[in-house]
PDB file of N, CA and C in Angstrom:
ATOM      1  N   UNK A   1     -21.013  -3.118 -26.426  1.00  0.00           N
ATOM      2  CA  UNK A   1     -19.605  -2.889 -26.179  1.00  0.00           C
ATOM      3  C   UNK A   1     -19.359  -2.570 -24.715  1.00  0.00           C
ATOM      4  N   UNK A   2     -18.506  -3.242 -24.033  1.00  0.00           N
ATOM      5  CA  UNK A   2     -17.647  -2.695 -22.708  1.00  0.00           C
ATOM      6  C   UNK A   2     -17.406  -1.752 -22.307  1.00  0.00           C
ATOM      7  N   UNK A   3     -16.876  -1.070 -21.325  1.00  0.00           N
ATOM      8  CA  UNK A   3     -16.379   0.174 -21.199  1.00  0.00           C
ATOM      9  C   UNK A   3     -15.188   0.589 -21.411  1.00  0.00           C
ATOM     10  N   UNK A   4     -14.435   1.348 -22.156  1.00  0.00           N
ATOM     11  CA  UNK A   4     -13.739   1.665 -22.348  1.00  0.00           C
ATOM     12  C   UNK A   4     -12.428   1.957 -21.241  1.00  0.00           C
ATOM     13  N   UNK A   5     -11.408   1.332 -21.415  1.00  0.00           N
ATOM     14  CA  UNK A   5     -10.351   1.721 -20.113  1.00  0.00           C
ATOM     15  C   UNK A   5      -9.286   3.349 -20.579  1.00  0.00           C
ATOM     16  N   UNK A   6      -8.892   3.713 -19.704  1.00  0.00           N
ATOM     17  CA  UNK A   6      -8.161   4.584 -19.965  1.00  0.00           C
ATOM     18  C   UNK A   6      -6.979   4.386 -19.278  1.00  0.00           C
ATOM     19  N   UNK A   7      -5.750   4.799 -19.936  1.00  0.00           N
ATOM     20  CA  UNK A   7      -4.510   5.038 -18.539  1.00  0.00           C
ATOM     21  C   UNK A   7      -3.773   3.522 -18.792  1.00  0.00           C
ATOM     22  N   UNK A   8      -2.749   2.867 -18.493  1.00  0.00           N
ATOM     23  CA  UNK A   8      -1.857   2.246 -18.384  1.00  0.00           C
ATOM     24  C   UNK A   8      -2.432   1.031 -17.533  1.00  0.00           C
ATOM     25  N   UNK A   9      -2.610  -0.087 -17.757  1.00  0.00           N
ATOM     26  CA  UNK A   9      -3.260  -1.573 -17.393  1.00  0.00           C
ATOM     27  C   UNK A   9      -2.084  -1.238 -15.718  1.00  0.00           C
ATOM     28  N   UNK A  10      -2.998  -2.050 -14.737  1.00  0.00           N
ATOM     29  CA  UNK A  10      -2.630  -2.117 -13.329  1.00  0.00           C
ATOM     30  C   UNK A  10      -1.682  -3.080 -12.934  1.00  0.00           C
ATOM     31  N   UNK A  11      -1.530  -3.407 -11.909  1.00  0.00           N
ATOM     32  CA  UNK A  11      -0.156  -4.452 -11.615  1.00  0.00           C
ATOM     33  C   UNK A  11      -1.205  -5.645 -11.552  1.00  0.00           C
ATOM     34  N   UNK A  12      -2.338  -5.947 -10.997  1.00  0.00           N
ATOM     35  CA  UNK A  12      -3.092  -6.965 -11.114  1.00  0.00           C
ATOM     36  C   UNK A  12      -3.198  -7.667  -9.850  1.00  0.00           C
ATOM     37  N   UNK A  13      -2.559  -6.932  -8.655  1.00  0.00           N
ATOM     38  CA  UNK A  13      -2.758  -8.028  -7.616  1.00  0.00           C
ATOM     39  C   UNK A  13      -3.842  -7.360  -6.808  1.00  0.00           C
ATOM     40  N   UNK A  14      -4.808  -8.340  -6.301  1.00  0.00           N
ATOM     41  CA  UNK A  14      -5.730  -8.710  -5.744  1.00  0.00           C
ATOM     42  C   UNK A  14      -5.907  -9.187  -4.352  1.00  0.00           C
ATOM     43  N   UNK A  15      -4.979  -9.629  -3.882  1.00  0.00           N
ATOM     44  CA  UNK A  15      -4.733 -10.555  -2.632  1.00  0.00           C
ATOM     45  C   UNK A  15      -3.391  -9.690  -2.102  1.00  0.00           C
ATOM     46  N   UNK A  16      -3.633  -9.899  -0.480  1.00  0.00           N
ATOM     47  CA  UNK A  16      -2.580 -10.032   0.416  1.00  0.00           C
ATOM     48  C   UNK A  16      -2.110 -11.396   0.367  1.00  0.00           C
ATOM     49  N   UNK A  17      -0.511 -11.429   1.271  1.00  0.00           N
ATOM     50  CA  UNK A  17       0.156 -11.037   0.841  1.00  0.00           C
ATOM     51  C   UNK A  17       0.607 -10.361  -0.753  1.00  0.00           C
ATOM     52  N   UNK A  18       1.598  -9.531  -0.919  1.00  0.00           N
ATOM     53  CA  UNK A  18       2.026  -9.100  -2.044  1.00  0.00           C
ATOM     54  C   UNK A  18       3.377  -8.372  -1.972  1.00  0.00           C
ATOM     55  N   UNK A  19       4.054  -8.539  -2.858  1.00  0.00           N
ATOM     56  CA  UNK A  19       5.528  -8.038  -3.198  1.00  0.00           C
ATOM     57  C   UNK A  19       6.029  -6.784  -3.682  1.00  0.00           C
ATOM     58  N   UNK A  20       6.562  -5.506  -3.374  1.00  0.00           N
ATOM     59  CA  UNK A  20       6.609  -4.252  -3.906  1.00  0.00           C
ATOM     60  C   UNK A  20       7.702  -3.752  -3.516  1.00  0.00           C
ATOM     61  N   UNK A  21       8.273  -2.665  -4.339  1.00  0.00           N
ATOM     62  CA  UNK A  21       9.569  -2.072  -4.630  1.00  0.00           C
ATOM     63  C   UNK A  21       8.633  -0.574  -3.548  1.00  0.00           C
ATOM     64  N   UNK A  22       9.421  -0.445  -2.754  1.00  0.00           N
ATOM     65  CA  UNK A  22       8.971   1.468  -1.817  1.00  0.00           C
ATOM     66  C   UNK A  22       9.942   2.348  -3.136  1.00  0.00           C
ATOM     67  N   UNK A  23       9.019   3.250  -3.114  1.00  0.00           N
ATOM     68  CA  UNK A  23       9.272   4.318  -3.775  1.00  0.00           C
ATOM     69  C   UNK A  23      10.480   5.207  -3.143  1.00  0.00           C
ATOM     70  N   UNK A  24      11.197   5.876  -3.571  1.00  0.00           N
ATOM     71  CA  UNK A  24      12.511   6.811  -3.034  1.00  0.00           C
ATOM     72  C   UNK A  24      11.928   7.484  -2.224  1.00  0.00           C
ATOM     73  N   UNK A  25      10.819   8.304  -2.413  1.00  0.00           N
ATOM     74  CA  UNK A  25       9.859   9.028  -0.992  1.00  0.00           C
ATOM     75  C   UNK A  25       9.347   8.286  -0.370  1.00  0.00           C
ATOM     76  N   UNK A  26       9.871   6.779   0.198  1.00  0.00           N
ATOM     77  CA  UNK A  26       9.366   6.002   1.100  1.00  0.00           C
ATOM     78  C   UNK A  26       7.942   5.590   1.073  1.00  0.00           C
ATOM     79  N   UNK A  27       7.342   6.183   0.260  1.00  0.00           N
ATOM     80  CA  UNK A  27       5.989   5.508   0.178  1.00  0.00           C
ATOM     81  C   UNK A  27       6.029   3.782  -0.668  1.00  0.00           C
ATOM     82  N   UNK A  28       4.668   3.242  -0.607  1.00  0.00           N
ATOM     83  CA  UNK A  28       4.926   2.009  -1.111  1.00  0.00           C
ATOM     84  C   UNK A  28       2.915   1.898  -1.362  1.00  0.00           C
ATOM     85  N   UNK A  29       2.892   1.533  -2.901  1.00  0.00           N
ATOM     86  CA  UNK A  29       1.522   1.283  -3.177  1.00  0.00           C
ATOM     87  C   UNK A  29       0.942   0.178  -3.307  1.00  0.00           C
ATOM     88  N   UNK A  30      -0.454   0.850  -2.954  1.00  0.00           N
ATOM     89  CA  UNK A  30      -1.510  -0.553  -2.357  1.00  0.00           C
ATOM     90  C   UNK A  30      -2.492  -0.117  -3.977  1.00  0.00           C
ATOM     91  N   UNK A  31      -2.301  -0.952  -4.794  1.00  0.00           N
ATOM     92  CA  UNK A  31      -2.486  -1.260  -6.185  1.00  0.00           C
ATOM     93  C   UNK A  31      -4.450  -0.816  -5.988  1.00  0.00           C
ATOM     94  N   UNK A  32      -5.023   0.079  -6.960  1.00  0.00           N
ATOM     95  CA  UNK A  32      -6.697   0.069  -7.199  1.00  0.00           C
ATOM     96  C   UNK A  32      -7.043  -1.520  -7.300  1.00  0.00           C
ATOM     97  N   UNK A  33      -6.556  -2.123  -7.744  1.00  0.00           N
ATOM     98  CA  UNK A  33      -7.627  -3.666  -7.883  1.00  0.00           C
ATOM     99  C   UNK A  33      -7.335  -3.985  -6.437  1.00  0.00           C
ATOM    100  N   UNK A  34      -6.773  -4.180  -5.455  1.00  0.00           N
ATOM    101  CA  UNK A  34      -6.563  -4.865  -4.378  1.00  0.00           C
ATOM    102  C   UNK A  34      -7.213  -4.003  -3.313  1.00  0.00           C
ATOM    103  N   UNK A  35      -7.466  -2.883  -3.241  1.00  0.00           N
ATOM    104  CA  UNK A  35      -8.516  -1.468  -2.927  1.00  0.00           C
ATOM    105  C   UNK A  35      -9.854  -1.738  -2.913  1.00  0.00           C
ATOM    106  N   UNK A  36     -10.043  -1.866  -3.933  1.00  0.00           N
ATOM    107  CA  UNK A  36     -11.560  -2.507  -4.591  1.00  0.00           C
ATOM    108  C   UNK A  36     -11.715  -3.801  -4.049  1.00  0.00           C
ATOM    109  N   UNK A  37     -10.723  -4.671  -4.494  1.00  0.00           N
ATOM    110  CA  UNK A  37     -11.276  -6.213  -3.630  1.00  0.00           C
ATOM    111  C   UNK A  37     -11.358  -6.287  -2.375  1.00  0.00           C
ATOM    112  N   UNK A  38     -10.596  -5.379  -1.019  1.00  0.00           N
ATOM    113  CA  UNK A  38     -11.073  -5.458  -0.235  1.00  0.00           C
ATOM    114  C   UNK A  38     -12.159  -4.258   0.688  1.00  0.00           C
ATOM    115  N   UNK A  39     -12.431  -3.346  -0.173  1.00  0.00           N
ATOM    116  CA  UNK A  39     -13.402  -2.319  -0.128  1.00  0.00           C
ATOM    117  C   UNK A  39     -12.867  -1.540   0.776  1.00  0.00           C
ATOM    118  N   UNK A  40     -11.346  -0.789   0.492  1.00  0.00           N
ATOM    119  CA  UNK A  40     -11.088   0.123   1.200  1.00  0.00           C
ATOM    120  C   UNK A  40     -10.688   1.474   0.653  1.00  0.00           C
ATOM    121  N   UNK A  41     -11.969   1.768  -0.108  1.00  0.00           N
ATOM    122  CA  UNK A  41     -12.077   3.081  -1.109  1.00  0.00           C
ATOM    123  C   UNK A  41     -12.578   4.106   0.193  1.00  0.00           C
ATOM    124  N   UNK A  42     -12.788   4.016   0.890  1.00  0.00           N
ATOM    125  CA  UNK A  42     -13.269   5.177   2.002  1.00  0.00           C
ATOM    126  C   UNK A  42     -12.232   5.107   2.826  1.00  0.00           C
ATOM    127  N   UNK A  43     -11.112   3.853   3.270  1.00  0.00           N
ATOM    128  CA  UNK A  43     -10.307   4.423   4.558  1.00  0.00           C
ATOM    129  C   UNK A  43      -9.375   5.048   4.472  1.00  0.00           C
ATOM    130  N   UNK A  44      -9.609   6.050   5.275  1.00  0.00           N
ATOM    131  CA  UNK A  44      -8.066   6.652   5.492  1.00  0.00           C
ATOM    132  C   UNK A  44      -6.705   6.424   6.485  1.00  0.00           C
ATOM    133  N   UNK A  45      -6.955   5.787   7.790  1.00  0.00           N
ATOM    134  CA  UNK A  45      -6.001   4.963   8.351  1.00  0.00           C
ATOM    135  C   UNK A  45      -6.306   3.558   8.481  1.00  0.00           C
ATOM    136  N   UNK A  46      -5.047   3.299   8.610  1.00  0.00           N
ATOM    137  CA  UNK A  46      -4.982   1.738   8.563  1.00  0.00           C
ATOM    138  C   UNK A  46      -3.638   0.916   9.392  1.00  0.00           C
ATOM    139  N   UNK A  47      -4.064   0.116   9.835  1.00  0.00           N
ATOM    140  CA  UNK A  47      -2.956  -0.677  10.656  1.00  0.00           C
ATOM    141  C   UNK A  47      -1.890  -1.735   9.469  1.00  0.00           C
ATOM    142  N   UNK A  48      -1.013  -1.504   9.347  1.00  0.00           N
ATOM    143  CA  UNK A  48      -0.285  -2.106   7.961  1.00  0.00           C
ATOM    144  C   UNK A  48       0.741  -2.870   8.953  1.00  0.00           C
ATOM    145  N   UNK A  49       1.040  -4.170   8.194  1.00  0.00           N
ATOM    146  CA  UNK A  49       1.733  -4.992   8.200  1.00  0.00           C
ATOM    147  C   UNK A  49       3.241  -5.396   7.627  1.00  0.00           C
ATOM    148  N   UNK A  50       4.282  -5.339   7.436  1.00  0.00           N
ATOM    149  CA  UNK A  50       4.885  -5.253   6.325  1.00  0.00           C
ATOM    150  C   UNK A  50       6.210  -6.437   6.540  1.00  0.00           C
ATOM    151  N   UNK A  51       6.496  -7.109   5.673  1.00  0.00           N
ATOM    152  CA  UNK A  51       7.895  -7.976   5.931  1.00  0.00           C
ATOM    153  C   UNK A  51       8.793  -7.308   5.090  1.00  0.00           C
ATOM    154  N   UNK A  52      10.171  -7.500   5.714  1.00  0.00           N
ATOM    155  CA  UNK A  52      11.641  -7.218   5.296  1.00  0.00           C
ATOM    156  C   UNK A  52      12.722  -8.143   5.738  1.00  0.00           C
ATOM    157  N   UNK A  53      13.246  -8.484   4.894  1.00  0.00           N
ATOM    158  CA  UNK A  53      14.095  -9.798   5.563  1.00  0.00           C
ATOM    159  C   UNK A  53      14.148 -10.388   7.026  1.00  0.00           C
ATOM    160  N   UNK A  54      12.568 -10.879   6.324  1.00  0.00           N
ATOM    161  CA  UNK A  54      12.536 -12.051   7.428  1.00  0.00           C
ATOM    162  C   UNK A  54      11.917 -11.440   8.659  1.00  0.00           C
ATOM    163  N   UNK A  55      11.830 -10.471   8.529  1.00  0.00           N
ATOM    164  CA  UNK A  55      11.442  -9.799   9.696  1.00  0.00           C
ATOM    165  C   UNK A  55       9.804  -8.952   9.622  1.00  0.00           C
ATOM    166  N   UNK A  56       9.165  -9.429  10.479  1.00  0.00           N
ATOM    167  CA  UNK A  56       7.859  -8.461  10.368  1.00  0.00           C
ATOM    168  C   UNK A  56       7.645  -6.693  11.356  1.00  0.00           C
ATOM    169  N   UNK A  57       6.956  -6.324  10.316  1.00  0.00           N
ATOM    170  CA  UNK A  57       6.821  -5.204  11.230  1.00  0.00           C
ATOM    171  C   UNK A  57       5.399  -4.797  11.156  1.00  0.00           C
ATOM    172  N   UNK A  58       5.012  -3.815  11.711  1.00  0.00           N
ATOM    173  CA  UNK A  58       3.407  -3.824  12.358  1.00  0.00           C
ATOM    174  C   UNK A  58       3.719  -1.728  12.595  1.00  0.00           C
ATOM    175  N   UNK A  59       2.519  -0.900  12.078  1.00  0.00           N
ATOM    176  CA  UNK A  59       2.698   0.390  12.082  1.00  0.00           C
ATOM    177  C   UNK A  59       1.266   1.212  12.067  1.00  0.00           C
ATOM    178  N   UNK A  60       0.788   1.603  12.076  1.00  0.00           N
ATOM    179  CA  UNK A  60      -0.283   2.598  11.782  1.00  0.00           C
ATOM    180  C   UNK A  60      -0.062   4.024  11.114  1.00  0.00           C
ATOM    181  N   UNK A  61      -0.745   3.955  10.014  1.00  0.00           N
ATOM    182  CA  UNK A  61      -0.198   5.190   8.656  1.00  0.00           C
ATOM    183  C   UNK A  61      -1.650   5.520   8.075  1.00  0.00           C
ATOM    184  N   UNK A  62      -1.344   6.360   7.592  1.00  0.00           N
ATOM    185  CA  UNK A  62      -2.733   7.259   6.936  1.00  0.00           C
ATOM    186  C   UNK A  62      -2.517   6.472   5.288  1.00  0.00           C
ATOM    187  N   UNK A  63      -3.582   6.548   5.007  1.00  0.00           N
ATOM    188  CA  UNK A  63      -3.652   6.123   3.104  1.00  0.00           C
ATOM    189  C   UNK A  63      -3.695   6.708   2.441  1.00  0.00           C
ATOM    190  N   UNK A  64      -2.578   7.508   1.617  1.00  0.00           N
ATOM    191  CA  UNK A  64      -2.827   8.873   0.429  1.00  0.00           C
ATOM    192  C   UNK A  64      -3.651   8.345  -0.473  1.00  0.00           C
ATOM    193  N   UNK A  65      -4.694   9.112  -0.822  1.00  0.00           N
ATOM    194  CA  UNK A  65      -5.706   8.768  -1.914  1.00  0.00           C
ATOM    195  C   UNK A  65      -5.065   9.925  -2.787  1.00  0.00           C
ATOM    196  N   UNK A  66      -5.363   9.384  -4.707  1.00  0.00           N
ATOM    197  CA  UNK A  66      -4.638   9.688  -5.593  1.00  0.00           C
ATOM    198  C   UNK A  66      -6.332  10.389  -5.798  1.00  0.00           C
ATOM    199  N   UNK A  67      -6.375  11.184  -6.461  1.00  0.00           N
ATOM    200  CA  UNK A  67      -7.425  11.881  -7.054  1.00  0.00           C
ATOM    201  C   UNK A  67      -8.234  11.346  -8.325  1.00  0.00           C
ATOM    202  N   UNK A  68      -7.646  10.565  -9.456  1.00  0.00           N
ATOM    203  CA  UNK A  68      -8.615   9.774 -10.297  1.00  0.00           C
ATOM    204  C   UNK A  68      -8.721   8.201  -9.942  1.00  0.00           C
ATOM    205  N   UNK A  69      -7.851   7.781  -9.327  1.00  0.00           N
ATOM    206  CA  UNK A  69      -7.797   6.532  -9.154  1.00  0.00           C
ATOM    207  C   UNK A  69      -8.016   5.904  -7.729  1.00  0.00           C
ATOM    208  N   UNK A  70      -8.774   4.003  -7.561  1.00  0.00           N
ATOM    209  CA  UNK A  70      -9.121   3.881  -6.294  1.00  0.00           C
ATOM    210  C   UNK A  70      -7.466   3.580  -5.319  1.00  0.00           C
ATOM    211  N   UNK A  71      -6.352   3.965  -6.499  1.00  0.00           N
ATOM    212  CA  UNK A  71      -5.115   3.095  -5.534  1.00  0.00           C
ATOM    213  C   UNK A  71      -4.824   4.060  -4.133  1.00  0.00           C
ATOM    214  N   UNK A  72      -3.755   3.559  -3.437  1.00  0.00           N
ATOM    215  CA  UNK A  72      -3.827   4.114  -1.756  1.00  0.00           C
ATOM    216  C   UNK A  72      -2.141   4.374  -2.208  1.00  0.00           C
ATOM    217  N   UNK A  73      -1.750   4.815  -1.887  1.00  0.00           N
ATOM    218  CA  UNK A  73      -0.196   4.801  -1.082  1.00  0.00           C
ATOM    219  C   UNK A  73      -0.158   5.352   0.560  1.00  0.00           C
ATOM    220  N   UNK A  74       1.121   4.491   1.106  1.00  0.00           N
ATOM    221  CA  UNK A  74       1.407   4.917   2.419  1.00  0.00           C
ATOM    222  C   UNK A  74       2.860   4.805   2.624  1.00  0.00           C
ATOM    223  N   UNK A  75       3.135   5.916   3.614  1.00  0.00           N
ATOM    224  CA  UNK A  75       4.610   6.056   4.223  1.00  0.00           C
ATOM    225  C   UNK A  75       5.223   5.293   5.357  1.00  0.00           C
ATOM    226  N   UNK A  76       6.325   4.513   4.612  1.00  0.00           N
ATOM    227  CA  UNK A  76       6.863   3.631   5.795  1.00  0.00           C
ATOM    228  C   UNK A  76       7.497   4.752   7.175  1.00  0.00           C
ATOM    229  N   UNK A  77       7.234   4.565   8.079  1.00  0.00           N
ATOM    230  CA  UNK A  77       7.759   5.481   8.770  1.00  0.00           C
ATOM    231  C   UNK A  77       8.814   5.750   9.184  1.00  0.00           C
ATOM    232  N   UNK A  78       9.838   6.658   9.276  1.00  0.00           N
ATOM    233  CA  UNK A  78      10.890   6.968   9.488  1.00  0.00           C
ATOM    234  C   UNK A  78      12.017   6.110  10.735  1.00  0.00           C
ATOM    235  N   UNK A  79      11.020   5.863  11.858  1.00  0.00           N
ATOM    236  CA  UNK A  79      12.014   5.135  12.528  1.00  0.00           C
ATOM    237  C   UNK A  79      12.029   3.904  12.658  1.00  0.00           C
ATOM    238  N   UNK A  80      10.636   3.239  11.450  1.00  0.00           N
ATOM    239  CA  UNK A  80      11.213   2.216  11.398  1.00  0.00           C
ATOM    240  C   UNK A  80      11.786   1.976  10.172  1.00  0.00           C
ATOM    241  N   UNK A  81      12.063   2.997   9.052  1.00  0.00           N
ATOM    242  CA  UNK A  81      13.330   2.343   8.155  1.00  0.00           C
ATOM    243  C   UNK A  81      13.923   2.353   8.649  1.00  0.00           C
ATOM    244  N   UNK A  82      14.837   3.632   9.606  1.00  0.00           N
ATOM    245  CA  UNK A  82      16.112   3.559  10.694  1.00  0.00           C
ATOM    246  C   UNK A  82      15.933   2.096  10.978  1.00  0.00           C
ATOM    247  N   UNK A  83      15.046   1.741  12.001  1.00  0.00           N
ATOM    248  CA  UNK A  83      15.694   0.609  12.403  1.00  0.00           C
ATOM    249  C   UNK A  83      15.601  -0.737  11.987  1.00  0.00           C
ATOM    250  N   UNK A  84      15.267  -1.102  10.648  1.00  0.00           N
ATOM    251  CA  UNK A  84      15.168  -1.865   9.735  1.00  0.00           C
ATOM    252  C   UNK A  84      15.982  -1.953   8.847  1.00  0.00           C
ATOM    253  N   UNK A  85      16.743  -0.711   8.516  1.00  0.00           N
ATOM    254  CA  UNK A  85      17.422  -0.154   7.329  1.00  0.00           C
ATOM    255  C   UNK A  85      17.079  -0.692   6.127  1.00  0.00           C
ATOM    256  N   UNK A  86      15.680  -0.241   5.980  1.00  0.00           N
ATOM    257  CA  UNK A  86      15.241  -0.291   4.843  1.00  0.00           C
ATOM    258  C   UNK A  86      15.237   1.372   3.404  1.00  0.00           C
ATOM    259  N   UNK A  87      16.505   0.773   2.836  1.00  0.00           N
ATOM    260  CA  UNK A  87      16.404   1.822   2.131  1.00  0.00           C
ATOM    261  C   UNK A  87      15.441   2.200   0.888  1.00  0.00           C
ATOM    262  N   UNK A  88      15.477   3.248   0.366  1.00  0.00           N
ATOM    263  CA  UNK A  88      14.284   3.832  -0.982  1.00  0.00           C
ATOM    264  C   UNK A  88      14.840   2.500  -1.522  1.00  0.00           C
ATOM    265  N   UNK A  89      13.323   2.090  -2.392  1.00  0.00           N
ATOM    266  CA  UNK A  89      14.189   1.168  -3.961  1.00  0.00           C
ATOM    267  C   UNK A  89      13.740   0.030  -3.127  1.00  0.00           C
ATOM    268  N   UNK A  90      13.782  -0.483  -2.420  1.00  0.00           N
ATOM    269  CA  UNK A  90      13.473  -1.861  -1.476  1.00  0.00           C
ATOM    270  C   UNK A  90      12.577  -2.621  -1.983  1.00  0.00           C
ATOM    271  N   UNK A  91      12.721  -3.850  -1.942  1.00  0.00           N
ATOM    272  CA  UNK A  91      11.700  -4.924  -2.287  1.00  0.00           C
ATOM    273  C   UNK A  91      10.999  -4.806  -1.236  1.00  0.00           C
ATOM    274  N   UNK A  92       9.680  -5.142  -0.807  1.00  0.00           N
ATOM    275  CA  UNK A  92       9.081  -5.686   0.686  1.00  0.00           C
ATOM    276  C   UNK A  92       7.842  -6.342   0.344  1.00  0.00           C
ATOM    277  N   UNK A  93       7.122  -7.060   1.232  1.00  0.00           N
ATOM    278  CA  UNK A  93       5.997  -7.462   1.466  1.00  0.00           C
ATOM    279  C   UNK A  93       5.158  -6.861   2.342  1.00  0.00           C
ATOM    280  N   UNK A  94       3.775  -6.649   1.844  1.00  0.00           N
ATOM    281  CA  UNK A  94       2.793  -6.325   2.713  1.00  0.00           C
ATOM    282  C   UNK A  94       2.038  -7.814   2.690  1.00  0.00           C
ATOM    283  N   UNK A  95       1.974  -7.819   4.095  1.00  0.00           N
ATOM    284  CA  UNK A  95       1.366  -8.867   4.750  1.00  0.00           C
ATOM    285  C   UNK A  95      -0.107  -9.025   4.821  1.00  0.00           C
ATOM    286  N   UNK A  96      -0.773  -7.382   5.752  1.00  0.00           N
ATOM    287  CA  UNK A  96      -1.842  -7.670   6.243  1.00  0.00           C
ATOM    288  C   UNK A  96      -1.911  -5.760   6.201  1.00  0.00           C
ATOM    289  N   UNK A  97      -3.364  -5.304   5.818  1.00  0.00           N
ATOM    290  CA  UNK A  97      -3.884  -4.026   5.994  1.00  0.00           C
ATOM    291  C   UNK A  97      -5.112  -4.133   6.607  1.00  0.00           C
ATOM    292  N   UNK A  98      -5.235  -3.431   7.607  1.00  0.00           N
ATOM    293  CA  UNK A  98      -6.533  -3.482   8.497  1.00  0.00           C
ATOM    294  C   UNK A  98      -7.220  -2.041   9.147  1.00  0.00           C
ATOM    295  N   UNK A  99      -8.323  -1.583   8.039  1.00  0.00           N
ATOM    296  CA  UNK A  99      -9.119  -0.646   8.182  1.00  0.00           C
ATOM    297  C   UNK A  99      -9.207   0.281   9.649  1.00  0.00           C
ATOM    298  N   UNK A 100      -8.828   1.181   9.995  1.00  0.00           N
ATOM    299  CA  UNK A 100      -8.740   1.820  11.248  1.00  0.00           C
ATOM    300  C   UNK A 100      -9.553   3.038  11.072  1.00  0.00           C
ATOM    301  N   UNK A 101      -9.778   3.743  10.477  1.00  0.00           N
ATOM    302  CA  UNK A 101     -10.643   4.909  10.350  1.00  0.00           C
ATOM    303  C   UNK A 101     -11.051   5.043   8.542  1.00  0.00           C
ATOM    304  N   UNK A 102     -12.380   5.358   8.782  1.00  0.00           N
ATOM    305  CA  UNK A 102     -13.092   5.414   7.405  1.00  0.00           C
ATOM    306  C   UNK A 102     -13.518   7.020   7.229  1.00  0.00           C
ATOM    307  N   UNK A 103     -13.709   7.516   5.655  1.00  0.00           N
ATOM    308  CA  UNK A 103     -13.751   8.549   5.695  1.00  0.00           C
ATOM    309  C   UNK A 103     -12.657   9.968   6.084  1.00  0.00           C
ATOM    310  N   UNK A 104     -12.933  10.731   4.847  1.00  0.00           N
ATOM    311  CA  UNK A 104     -11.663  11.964   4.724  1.00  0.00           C
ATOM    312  C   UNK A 104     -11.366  12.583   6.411  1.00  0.00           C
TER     313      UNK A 104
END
């Protein structure tokens, strides 16, 4: 027999690009399977990529690690929702995440 799963099945994406709703606290999650596929269970900053109508943007943010799980969340940063006006609730794309510091 397999191993047993626990907890609520994942969103399933695997690959960059990818499509996501930011959370009302401006954060926006980087899913455990897509973590795992690109082996970024140790980083804690990262250079993030992100599209919004049509428009790209480019930031450097720390990766909240969740305590049972490999998923990441990170905070869009404040001046660039200002100047994006990207509000909570938002659709967006992450483009591209690129490992900047490994380890707590």
């Amino acid at each position: 027999m397999g191993e047993r799963r626990r907890g609520t099945r994942g969103l399933g994406i695997e690959s960059l690009p990818y499509r996501v709703k930011m959370y009302s606290n401006n954060q926006v999650l980087v899913p455990a399977s897509l973590v795992r596929k690109l082996g970024f269970q140790d980083v804690s900053e990262a250079q993030v990529t992100i599209k919004y109508t049509g428009l790209e943007y480019t930031f450097v943010t720390k990766l909240l690690k969740t305590k049972y799980t490999d998923s990441r969340q990170f905070t869009v940063p404040k001046e660039l929702r200002e100047k994006a006006q990207i509000p909570p609730g938002a659709e967006i794309e992450v483009v591209d995440i690129k490992p900047l510091k490994r380890g707590q």
